[in-house]
N, C-alpha and C. Protein backbone atom coordinates (compact mmCIF):
# COMPACT_ATOMS: atom_id res chain seq x y z
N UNK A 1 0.85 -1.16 0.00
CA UNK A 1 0.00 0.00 0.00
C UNK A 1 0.89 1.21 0.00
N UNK A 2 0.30 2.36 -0.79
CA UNK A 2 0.82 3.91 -0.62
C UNK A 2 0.21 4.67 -0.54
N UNK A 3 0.84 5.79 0.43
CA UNK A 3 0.41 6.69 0.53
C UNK A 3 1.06 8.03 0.70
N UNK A 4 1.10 9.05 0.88
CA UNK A 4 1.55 10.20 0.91
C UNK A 4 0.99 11.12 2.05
N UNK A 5 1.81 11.61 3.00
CA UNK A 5 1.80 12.43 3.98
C UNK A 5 2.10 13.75 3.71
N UNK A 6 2.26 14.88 4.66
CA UNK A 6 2.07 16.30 4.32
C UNK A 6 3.35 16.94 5.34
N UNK A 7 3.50 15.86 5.76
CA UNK A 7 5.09 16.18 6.83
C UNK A 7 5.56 15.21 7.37
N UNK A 8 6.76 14.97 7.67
CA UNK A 8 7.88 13.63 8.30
C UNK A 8 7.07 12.98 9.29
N UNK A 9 6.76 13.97 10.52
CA UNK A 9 6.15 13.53 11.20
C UNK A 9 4.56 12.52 11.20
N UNK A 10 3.59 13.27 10.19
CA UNK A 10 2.58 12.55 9.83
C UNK A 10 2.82 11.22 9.31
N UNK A 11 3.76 11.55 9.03
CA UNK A 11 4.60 9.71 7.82
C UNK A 11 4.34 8.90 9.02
N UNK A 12 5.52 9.10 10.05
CA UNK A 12 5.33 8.40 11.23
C UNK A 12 4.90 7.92 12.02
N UNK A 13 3.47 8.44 12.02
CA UNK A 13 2.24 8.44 12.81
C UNK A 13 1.83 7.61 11.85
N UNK A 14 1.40 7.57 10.73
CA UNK A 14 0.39 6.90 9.66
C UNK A 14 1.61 5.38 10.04
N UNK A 15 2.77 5.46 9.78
CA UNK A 15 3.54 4.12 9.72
C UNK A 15 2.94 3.27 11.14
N UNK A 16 3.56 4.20 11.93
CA UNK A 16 3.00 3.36 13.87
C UNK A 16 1.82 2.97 13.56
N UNK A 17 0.69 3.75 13.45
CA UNK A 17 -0.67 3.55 13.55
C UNK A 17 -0.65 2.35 12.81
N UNK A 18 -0.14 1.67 12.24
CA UNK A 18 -0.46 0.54 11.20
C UNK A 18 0.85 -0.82 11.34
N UNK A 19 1.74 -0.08 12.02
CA UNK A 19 2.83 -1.55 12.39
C UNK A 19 2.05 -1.80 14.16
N UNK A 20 1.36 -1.08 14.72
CA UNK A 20 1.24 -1.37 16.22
C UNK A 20 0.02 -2.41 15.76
N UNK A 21 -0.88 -2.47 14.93
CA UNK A 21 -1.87 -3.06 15.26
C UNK A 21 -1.65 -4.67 14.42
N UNK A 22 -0.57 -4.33 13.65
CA UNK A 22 0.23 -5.61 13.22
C UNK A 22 -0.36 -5.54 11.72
N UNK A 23 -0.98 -4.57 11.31
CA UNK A 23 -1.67 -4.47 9.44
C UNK A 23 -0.30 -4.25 8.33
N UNK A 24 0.53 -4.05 8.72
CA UNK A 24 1.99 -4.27 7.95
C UNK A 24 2.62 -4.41 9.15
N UNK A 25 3.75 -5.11 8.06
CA UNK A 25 4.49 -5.61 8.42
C UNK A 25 6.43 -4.62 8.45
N UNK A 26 6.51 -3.59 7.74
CA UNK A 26 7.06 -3.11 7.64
C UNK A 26 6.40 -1.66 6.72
N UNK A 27 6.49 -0.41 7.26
CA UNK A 27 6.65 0.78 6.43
C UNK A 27 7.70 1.92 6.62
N UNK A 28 8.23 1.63 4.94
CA UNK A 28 9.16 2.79 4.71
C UNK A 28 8.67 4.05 4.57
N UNK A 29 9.40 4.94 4.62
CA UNK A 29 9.24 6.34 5.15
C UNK A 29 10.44 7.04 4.45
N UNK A 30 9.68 7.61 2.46
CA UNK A 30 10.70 7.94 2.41
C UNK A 30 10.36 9.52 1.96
N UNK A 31 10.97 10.55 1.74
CA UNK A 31 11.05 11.86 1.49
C UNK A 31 12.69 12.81 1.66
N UNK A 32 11.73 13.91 2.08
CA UNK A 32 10.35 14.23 1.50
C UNK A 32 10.79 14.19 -0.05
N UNK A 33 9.61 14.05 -0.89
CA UNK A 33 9.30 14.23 -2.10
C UNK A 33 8.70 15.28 -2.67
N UNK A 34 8.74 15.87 -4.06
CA UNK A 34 7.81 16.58 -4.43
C UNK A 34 7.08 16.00 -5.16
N UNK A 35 5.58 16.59 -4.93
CA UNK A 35 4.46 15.87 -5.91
C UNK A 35 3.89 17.37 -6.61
N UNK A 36 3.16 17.05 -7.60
CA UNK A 36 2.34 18.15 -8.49
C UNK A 36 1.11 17.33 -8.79
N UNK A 37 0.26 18.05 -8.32
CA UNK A 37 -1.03 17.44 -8.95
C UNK A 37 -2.11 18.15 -9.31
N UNK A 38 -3.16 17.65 -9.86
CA UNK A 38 -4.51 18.26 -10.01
C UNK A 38 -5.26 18.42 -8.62
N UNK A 39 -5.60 19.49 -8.27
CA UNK A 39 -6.76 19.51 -6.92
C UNK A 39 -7.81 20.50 -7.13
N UNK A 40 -8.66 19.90 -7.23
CA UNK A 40 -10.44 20.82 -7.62
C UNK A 40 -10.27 21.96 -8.48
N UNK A 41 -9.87 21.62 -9.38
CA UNK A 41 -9.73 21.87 -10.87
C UNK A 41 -7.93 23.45 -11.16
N UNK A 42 -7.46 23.18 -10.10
CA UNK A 42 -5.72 23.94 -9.68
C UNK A 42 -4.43 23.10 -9.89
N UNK A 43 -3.83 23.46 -10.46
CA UNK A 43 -2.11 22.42 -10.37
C UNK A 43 -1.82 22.80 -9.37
N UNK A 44 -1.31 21.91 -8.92
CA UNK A 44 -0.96 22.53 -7.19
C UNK A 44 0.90 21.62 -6.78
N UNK A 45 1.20 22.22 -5.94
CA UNK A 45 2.38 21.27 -5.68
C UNK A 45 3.13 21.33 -4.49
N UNK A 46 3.56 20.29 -3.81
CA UNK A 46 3.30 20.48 -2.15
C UNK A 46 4.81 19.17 -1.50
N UNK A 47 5.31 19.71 -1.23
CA UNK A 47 6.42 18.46 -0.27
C UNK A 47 6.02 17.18 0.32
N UNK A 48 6.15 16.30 0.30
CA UNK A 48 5.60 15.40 0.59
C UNK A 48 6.57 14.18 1.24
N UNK A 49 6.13 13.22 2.20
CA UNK A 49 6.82 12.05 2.56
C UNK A 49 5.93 10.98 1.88
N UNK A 50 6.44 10.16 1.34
CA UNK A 50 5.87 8.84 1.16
C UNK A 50 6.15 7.59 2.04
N UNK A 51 4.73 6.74 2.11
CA UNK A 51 4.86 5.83 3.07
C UNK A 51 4.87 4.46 2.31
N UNK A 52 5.13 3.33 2.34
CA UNK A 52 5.74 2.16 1.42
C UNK A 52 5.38 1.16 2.70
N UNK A 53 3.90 0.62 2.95
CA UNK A 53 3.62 -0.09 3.50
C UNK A 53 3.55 -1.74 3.13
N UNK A 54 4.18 -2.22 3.60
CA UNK A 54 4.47 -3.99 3.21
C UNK A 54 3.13 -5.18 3.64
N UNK A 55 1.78 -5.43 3.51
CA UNK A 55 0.68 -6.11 4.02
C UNK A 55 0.79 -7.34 3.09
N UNK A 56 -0.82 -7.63 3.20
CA UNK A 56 -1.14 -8.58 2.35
C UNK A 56 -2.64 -8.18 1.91
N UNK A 57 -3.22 -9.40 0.77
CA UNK A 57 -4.26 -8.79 0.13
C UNK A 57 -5.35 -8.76 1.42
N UNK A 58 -5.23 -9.67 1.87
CA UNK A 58 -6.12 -9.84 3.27
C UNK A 58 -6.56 -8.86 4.04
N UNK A 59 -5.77 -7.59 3.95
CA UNK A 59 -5.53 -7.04 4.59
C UNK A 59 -6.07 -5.27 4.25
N UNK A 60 -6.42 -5.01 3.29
CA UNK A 60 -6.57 -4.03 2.52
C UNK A 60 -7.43 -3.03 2.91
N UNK A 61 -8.63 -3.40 3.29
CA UNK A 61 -10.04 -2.93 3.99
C UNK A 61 -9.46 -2.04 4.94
N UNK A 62 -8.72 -3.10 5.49
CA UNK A 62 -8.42 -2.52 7.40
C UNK A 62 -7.31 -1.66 7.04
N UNK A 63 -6.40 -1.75 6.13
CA UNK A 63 -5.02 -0.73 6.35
C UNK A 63 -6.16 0.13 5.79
N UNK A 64 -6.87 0.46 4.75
CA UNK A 64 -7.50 1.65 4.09
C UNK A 64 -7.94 2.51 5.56
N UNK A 65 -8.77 1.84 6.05
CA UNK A 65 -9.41 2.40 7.05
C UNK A 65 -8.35 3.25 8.17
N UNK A 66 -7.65 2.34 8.69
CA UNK A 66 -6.43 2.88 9.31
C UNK A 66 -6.02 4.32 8.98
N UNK A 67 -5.37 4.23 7.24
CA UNK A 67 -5.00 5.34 7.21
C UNK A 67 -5.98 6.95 7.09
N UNK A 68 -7.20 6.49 6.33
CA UNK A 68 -8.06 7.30 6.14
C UNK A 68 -8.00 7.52 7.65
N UNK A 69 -8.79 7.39 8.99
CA UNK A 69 -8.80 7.31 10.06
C UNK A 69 -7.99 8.79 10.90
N UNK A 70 -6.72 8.32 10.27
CA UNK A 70 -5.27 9.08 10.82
C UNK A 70 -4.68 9.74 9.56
N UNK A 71 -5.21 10.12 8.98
CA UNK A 71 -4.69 11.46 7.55
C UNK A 71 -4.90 12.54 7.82
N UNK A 72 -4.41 13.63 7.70
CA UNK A 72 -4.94 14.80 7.85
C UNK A 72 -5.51 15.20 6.60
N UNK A 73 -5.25 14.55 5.48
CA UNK A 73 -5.83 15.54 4.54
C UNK A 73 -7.41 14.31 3.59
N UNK A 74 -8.54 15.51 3.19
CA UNK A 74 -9.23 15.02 2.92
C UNK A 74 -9.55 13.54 2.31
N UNK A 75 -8.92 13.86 1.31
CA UNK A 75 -8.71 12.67 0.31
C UNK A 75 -7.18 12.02 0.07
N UNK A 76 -6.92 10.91 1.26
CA UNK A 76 -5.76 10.38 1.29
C UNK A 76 -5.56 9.56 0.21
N UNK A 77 -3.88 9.53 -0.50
CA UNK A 77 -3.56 8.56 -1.83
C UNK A 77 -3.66 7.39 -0.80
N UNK A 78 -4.80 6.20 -1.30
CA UNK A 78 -4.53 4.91 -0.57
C UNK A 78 -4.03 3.84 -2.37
N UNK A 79 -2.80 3.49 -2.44
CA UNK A 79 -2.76 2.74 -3.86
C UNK A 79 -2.54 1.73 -3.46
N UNK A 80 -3.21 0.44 -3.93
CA UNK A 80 -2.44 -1.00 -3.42
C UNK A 80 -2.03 -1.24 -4.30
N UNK A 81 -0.85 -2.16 -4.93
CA UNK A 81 -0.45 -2.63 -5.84
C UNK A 81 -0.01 -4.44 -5.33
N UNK A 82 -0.50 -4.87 -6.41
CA UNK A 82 0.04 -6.38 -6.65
C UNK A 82 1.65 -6.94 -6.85
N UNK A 83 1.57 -7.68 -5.48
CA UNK A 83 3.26 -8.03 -5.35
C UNK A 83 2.77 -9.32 -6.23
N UNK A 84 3.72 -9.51 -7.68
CA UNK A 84 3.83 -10.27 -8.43
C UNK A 84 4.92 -11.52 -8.40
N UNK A 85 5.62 -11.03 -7.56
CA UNK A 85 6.78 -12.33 -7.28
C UNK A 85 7.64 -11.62 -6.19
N UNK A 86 8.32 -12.40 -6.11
CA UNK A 86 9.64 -12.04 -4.77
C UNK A 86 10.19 -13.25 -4.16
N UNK A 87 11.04 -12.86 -3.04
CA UNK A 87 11.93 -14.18 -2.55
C UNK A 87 10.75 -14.36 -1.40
N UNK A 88 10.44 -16.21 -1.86
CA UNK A 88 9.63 -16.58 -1.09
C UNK A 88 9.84 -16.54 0.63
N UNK A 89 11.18 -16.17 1.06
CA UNK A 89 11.24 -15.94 2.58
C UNK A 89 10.49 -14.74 2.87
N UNK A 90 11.04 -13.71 2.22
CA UNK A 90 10.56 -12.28 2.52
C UNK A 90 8.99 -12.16 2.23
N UNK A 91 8.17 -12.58 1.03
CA UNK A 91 6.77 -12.70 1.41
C UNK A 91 6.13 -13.61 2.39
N UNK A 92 6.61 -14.47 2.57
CA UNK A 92 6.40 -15.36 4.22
C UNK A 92 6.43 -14.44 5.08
N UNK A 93 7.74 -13.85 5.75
CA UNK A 93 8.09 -13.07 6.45
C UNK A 93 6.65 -11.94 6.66
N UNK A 94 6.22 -11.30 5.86
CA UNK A 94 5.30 -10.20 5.90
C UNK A 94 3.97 -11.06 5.73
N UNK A 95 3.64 -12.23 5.29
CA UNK A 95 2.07 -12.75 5.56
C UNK A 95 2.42 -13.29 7.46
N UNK A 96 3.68 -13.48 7.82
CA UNK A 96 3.57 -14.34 9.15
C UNK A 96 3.25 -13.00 9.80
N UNK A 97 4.00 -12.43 9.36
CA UNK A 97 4.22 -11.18 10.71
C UNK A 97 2.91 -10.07 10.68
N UNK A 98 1.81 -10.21 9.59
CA UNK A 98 0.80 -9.21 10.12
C UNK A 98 -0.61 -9.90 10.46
N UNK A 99 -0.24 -11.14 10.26
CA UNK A 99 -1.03 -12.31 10.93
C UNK A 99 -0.86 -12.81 12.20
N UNK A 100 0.64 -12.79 12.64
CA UNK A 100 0.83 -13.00 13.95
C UNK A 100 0.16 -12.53 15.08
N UNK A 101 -0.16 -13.05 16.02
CA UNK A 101 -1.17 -12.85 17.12
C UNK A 101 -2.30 -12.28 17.08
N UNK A 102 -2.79 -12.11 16.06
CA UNK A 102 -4.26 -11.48 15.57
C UNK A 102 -4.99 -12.21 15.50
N UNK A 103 -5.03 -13.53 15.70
CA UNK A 103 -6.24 -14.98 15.70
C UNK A 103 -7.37 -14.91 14.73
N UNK A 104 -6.72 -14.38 13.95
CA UNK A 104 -7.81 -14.29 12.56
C UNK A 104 -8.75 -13.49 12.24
N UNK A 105 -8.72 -12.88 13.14
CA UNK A 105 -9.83 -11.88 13.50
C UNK A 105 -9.79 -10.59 12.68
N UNK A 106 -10.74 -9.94 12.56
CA UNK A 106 -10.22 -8.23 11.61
C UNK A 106 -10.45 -7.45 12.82
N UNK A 107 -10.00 -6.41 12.41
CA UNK A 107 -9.35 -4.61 13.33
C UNK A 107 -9.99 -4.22 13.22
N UNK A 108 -10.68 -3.54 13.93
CA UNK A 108 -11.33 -1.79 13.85
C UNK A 108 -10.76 -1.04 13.62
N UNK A 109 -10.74 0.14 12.99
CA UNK A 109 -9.92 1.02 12.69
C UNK A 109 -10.47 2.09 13.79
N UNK A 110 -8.89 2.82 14.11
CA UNK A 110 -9.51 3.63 15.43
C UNK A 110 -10.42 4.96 15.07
C-alpha cells in the first residue's frame, strides 16, 4: 500500500498507527518528495513524505481504514499494488508477521 503524507512527522504516525496493530508488516518512510497534482480543478504542488507499506491482500479494507482514520488531509492517496513475485522468505516473512497474534480476527480502525 501507498500513501503520501504532508510532513515527516505525519509519515510516522500513519507508519505506527499501522505496524502497532500488526496491518503491515514493515513501512518505509521515504522523502520528503515533491508531488504536483490536479486539486479541484488547480495544479498545485506540495512536499511530501511517502509511506511504502508492506501487508497482504487480506488485509486491505483494514489498512485503508487505518489510514483514512489518521490522515490529515481530505482525500488520502490509498494505492495498493500487486506483489507479483519475490523471494519466497521475505513474502512469508510479511504474511507471518501481520497475521501474527491477531487470531484471525479483523481490526477496527480507530
Amino acid at each position: 500500500m501507498q500513501t503520501t503524507a504532508s510532513s515527516e512527522e505525519e509519515a510516522h504516525r500513519l507508519a505506527s498507527a499501522l505496524l502497532e496493530v500488526r496491518l503491515a508488516a514493515c513501512v518505509q518512510v521515504v522523502g520528503p518528495v515533491r508531488s504536483r497534482y490536479w486539486w479541484q480543478g488547480s495544479l498545485e504542488s506540495a512536499t511530501e513524505w511517502l509511506c511504502l507499506a508492506k501487508t497482504t491482500h487480506d488485509w486491505v479494507d483494514e489498512v485503508t481504514a487505518v489510514v483514512r482514520a489518521a490522515h490529515s488531509y481530505d482525500t488520502p492517496e490509498v494505492i495498493v499494488m500487486a506483489i507479483v513475485g519475490g523471494d519466497e522468505g521475505y513474502l512469508q516473512w510479511i504474511a507471518d508477521t501481520v497475521h501474527e497474534d491477531r487470531g484471525g480476527g479483523r481490526v477496527e480502525a480507530p
